[in-house]
Every structure is written in structure tokens, then in C-alpha cells.
Protein backbone atom coordinates (compact mmCIF):
# COMPACT_ATOMS: atom_id res chain seq x y z
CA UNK A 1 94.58 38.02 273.23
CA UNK A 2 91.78 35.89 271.93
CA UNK A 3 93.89 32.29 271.98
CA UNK A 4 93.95 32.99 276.03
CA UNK A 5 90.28 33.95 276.10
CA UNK A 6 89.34 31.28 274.29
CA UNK A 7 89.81 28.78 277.03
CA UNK A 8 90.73 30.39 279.62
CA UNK A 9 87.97 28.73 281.98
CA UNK A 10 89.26 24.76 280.43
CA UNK A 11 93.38 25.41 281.32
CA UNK A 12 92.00 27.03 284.81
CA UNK A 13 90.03 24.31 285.51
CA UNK A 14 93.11 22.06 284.58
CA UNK A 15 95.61 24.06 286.26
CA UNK A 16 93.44 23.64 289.60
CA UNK A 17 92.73 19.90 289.50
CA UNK A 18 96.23 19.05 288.97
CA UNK A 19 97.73 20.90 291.45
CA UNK A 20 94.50 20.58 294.21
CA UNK A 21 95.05 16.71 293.99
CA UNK A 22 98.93 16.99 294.08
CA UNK A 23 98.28 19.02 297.40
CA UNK A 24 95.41 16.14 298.98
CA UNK A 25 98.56 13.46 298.05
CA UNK A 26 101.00 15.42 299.81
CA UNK A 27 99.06 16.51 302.68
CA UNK A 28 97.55 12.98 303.47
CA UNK A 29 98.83 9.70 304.44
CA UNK A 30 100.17 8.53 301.47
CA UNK A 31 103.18 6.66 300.31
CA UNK A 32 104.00 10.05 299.09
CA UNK A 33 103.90 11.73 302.33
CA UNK A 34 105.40 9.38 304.03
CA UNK A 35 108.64 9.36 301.74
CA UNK A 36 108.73 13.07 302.86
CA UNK A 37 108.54 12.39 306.65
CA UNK A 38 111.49 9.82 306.18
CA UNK A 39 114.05 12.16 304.41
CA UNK A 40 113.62 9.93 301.22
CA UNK A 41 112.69 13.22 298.81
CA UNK A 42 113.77 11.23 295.76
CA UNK A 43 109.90 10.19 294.49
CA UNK A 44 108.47 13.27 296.12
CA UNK A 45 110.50 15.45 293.78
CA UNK A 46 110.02 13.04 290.72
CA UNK A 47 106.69 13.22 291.33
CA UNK A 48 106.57 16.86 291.60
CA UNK A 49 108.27 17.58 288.36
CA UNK A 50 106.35 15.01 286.17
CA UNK A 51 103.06 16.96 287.45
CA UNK A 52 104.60 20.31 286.73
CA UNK A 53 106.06 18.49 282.74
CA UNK A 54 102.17 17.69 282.74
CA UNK A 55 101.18 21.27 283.08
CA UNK A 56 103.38 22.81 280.71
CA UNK A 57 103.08 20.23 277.99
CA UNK A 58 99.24 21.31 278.64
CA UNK A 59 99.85 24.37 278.29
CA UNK A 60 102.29 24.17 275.01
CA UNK A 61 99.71 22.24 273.02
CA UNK A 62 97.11 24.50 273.90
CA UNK A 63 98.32 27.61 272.91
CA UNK A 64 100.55 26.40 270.14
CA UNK A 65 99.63 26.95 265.94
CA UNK A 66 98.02 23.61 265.84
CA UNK A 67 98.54 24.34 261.66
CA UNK A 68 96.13 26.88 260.77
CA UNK A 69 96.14 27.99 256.79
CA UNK A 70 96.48 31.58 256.72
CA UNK A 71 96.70 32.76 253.37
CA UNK A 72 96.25 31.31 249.75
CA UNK A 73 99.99 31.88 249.05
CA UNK A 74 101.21 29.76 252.24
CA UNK A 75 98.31 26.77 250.38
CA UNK A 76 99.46 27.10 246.79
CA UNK A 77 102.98 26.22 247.78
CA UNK A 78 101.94 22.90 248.54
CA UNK A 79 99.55 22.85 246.02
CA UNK A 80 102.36 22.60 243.39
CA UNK A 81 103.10 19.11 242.25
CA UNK A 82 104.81 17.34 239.18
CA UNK A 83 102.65 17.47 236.48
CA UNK A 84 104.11 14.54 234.53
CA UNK A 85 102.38 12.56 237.83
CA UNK A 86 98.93 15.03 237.93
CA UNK A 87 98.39 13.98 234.50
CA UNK A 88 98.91 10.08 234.69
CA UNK A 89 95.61 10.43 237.31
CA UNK A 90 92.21 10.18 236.40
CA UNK A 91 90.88 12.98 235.14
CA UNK A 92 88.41 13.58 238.18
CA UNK A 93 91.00 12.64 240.32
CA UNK A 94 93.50 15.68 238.91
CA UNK A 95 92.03 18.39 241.51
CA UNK A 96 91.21 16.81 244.59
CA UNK A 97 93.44 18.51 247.14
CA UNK A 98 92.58 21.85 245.20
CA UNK A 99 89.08 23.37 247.01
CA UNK A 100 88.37 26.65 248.27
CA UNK A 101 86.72 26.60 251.81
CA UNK A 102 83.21 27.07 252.00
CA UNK A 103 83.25 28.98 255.42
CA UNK A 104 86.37 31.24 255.34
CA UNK A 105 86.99 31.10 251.70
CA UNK A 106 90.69 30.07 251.43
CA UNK A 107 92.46 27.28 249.32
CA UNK A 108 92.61 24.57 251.16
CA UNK A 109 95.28 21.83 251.19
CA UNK A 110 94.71 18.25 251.30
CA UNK A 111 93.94 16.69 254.75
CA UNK A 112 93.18 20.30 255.97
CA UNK A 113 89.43 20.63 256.88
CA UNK A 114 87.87 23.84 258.62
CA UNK A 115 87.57 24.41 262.15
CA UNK A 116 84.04 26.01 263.32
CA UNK A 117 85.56 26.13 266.62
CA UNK A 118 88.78 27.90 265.94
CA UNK A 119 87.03 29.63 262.77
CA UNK A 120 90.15 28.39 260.42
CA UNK A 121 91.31 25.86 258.43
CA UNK A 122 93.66 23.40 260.09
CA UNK A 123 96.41 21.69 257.92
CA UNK A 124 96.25 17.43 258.74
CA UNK A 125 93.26 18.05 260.65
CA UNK A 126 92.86 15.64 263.21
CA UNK A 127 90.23 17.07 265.68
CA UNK A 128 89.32 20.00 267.89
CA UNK A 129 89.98 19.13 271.60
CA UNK A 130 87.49 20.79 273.89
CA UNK A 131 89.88 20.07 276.76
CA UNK A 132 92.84 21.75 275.39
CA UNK A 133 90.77 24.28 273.50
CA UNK A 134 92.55 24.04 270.73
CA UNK A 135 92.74 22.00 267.28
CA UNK A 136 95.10 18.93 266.74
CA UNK A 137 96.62 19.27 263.80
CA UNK A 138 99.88 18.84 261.62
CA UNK A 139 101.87 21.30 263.80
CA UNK A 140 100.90 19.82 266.96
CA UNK A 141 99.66 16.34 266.92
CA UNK A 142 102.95 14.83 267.90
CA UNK A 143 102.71 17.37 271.15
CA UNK A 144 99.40 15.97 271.76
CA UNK A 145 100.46 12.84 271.68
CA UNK A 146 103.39 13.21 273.69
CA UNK A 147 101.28 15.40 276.33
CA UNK A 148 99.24 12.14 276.67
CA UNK A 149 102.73 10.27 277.61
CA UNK A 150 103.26 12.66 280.42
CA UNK A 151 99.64 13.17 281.68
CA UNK A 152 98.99 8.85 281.68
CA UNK A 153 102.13 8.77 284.02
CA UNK A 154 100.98 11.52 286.33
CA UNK A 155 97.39 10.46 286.44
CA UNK A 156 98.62 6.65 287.28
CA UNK A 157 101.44 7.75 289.53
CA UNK A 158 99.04 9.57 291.36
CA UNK A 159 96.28 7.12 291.50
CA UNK A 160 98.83 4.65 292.97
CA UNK A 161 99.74 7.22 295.43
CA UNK A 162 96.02 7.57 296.36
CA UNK A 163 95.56 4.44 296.68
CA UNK A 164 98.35 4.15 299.44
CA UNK A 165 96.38 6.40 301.92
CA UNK A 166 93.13 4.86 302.01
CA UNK A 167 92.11 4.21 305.91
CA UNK A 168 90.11 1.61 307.52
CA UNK A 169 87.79 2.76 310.09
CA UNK A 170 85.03 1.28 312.30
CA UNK A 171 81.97 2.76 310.18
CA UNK A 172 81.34 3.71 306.85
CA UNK A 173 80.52 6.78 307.83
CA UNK A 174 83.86 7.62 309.56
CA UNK A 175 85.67 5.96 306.86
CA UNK A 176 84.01 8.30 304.33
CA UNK A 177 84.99 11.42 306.57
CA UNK A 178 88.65 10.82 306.84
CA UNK A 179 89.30 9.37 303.34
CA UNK A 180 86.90 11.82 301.40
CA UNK A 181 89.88 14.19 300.41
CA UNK A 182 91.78 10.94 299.14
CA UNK A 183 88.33 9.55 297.35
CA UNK A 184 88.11 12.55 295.39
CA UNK A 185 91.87 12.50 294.19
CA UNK A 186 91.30 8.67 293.20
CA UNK A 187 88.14 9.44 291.48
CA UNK A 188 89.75 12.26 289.47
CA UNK A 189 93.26 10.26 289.02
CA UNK A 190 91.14 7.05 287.95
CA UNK A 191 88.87 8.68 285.36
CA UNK A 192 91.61 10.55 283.79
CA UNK A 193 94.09 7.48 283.86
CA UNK A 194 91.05 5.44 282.30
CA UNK A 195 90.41 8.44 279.12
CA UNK A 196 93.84 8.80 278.90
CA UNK A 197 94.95 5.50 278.52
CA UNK A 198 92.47 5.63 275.12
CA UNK A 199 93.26 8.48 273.69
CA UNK A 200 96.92 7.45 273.66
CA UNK A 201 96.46 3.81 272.22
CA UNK A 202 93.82 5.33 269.66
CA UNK A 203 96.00 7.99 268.52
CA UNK A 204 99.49 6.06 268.34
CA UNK A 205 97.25 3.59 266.42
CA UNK A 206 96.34 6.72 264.16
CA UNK A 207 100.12 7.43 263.46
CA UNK A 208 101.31 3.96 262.94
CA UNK A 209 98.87 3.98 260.21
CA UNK A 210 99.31 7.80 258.66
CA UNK A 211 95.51 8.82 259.54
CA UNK A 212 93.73 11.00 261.49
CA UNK A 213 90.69 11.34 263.36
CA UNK A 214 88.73 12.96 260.55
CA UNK A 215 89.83 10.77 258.14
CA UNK A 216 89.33 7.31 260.03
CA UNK A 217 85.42 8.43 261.11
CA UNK A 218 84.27 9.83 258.22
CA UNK A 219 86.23 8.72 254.95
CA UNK A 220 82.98 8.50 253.19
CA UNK A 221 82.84 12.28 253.35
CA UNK A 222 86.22 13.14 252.52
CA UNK A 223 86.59 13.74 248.54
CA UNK A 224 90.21 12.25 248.11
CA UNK A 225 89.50 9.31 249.96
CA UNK A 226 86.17 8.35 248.12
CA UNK A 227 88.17 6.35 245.48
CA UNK A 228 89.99 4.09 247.65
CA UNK A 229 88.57 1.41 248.96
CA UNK A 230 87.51 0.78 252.35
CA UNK A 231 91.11 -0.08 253.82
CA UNK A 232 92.86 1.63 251.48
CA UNK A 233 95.21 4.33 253.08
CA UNK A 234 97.23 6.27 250.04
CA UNK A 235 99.64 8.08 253.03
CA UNK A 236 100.14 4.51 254.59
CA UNK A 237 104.16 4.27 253.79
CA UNK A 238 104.37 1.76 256.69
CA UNK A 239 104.31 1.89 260.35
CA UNK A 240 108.07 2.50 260.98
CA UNK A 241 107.81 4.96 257.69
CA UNK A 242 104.70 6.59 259.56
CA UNK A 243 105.87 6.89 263.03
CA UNK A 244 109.16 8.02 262.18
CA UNK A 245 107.32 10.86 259.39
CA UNK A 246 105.47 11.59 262.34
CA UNK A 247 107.84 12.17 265.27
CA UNK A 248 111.14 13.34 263.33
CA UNK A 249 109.39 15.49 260.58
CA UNK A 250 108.54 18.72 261.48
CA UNK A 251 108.23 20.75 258.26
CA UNK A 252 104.67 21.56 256.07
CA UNK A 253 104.46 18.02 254.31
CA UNK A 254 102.80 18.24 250.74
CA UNK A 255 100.21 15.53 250.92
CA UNK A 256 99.39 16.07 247.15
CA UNK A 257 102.56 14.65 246.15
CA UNK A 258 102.19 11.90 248.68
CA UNK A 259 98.82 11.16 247.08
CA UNK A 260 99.51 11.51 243.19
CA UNK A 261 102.67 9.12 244.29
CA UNK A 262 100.30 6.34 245.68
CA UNK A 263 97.60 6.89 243.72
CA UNK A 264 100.09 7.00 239.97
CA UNK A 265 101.24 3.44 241.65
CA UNK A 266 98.25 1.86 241.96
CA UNK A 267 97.30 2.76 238.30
């Protein structure tokens, strides 16, 4: 299938560093190791499964419908709003969320925004991911975000881990030798705890607010959120309001109703 094609080469490449540098922690003098040698398998098996949780919640938001519109019928059920509200709007403000895409053609919801990687339109587009290979969008942002919660305490777990078997020796070159194994592991542990630890704040920052990526770069390009003003959000309901909306709700939200709602308000 093409979704394993795709990115095959990215989830190998992840699949191999997470499970190479759970092998250099294991096999070296670590805290890790040591635990082992003492009969204390407690950590060693936490440690285990959090790396293996890691994988698979790689793996789900990668493969997973990240909300990809696949027909003009599935679009023009969200399309539909009160008219009462559509016609208390401005008159140039009636149609925004109604637009045909300019690469594949179909009607496109509001906050959905074409894909050139994926070749589709993605529903709440938030961005496409080169490391997962995939889109973040409606149906799998709160994955993504929650694959970030797993991978930070993996990466940092096993940074601290790496730490723990770091060696003194007489020369630098001799120290080099017998901790290179262990400097790789905290090189790859400290760069991924360091990107990670970003890309969660930013995007639980995102949520709390009701954005996206897309939205919160480039608002100047984005025809439904020309009329607001700068710090205007018209899907900000609040950050409990957002970040519950965002964890708990897991059906097609019509943001056209959201957005006559906030915008009929403001009127």
C-alpha cells in the first residue's frame, strides 16, 4: 500500500534508533544495567514498555487518517449552517469556509488546507510532519500530541540512563573508546529530548488556544481569518473549553458554525 511506502525509510529509521539505543543502555554500564544484575527488574521493565508505548504511538499516528476530505458529500455536511446566523454576517463574509481546492478540486471545509505532500486536503490542518510522514490534522492531532508525552519521557528516561554509564579514564582517547557507544545514545537521547520538549509546549500552547500551526504562521493568508484582528481567535472558547474540545471530542466538528457563532457575536 502507498501509506507504508510513503515513509517507509522515516518509521525504519525510527524503529532502529529507538531500539539500537535501548540495546547500548542495556548492554553498558548503566543504572539500567545494573538494576538488571541486582534482580531489581522493576525500572528495567518500565523502561522497556514506555520505549515499546513510544513505538506504537509512532506508529498509530503515522499511519492513521490524519482527516483527509474525500468527497464533496462528506464537505457539504459540514458546510450546512443556520441561515438565520449566515445572513446576520457581512455579506463578503457569508462564503468563507465555502472554496473549492485549487489542486485536487474538492470543497473544502473551513480550517482544512491541501496537503502537497499527502496530495489531499486535510480537515483542521495543522502541518505535515516529515518525521511521521504523515499530516497532523483534526483526526490525529490529539495522537500527536500525546505521542510527544510518551516519546519526551523515553528520550529523558533514557538520557538519564546514559548519563549513568559515562566512565572516567586516564586519556581522552581511552575515554572516547569505551564511552563512544554511550556518547552516541546521549547525543541521540539529548537532541530528541531538546526537539521534543518544543514541539510539546508549542503545540499544547496551540490547543489551549483553539489554533493550529497553519493558522498561527500565516493568518495573513488564510481568508476567514483576514477580518479579525491580529489576536483575534473566533474558535478561542477558552482554554479549559479548548483543551477539553480537543482531548474529549472526537467527532467531525463544523467550524462554520463555530465561526458564524463568534463572528454574529461580535457584530
Amino acid at each position: 500500500m502507498k501509506i507504508f511506502r510513503s515513509g517507509c525509510l522515516m518509521r525504519t529509521t525510527h524503529v532502529i534508533l529507538s531500539w539500537l539505543t535501548t540495546l547500548v543502555l542495556f548492554l553498558h554500564n548503566t543504572d539500567l544495567r545494573k538494576c538488571e544484575e541486582s534482580g531489581e527488574l522493576l525500572q528495567p521493565v518500565l523502561f522497556g514498555l514506555v520505549v515499546l508505548l513510544s513505538v506504537l504511538m509512532y506508529f498509530t499516528v503515522s499511519l492513521m487518517d490524519p482527516g483527509f476530505v474525500l468527497s464533496d458529500s462528506e464537505s457539504q455536511s459540514t458546510l450546512e449552517y443556520d441561515e438565520e446566523q449566515e445572513k446576520m454576517l457581512p455579506h463578503s463574509e457569508r462564503s468563507q469556509g465555502h472554496r473549492r481546492c485549487g489542486y485536487c478540486l474538492l470543497l473544502q471545509p473551513m480550517r482544512a488546507r491541501h496537503c502537497k505532500e499527502c496530495k489531499q486536503c486535510v480537515r483542521r490542518y495543522d502541518h505535515h510532519c516529515p518525521w511521521i510522514e504523515n499530516c497532523v490534522g483534526e483526526r490525529n492531532h490529539k495522537w500527536f500530541l500525546l505521542y510527544l508525552c510518551v516519546q519526551l519521557l523515553a528520550v529523558s528516561w533514557g538520557l538519564q540512563y546514559a548519563w549513568s554509564g559515562i566512565t572516567f579514564a586516564s586519556t581522552w582517547q581511552q575515554w572516547f573508546i569505551q564511552n563512544s557507544f554511550l556518547l552516541g545514545a546521549l547525543g541521540v537521547t539529548g537532541i530528541f529530548s531538546v526537539v521534543v520538549l518544543l514541539l510539546l509546549c508549542i503545540h499544547l500552547y496551540l490547543a489551549a488556544i483553539n489554533t493550529t500551526t497553519w493558522e498561527f504562521m500565516s493568518p495573513h493568508r488564510i481568508t476567514y481569518l483576514k477580518p479579525c484582528d491580529s489576536e483575534e481567535n473566533p474558535f478561542d472558547r477558552g482554554v479549559i473549553c479548548n483543551l477539553w474540545d480537543f482531548f474529549c471530542v472526537c467527532q467531525t466538528v463544523a467550524w462554520e458554525r463555530v465561526y458564524s457563532r463568534r463572528t454574529k457575536d461580535a457584530v
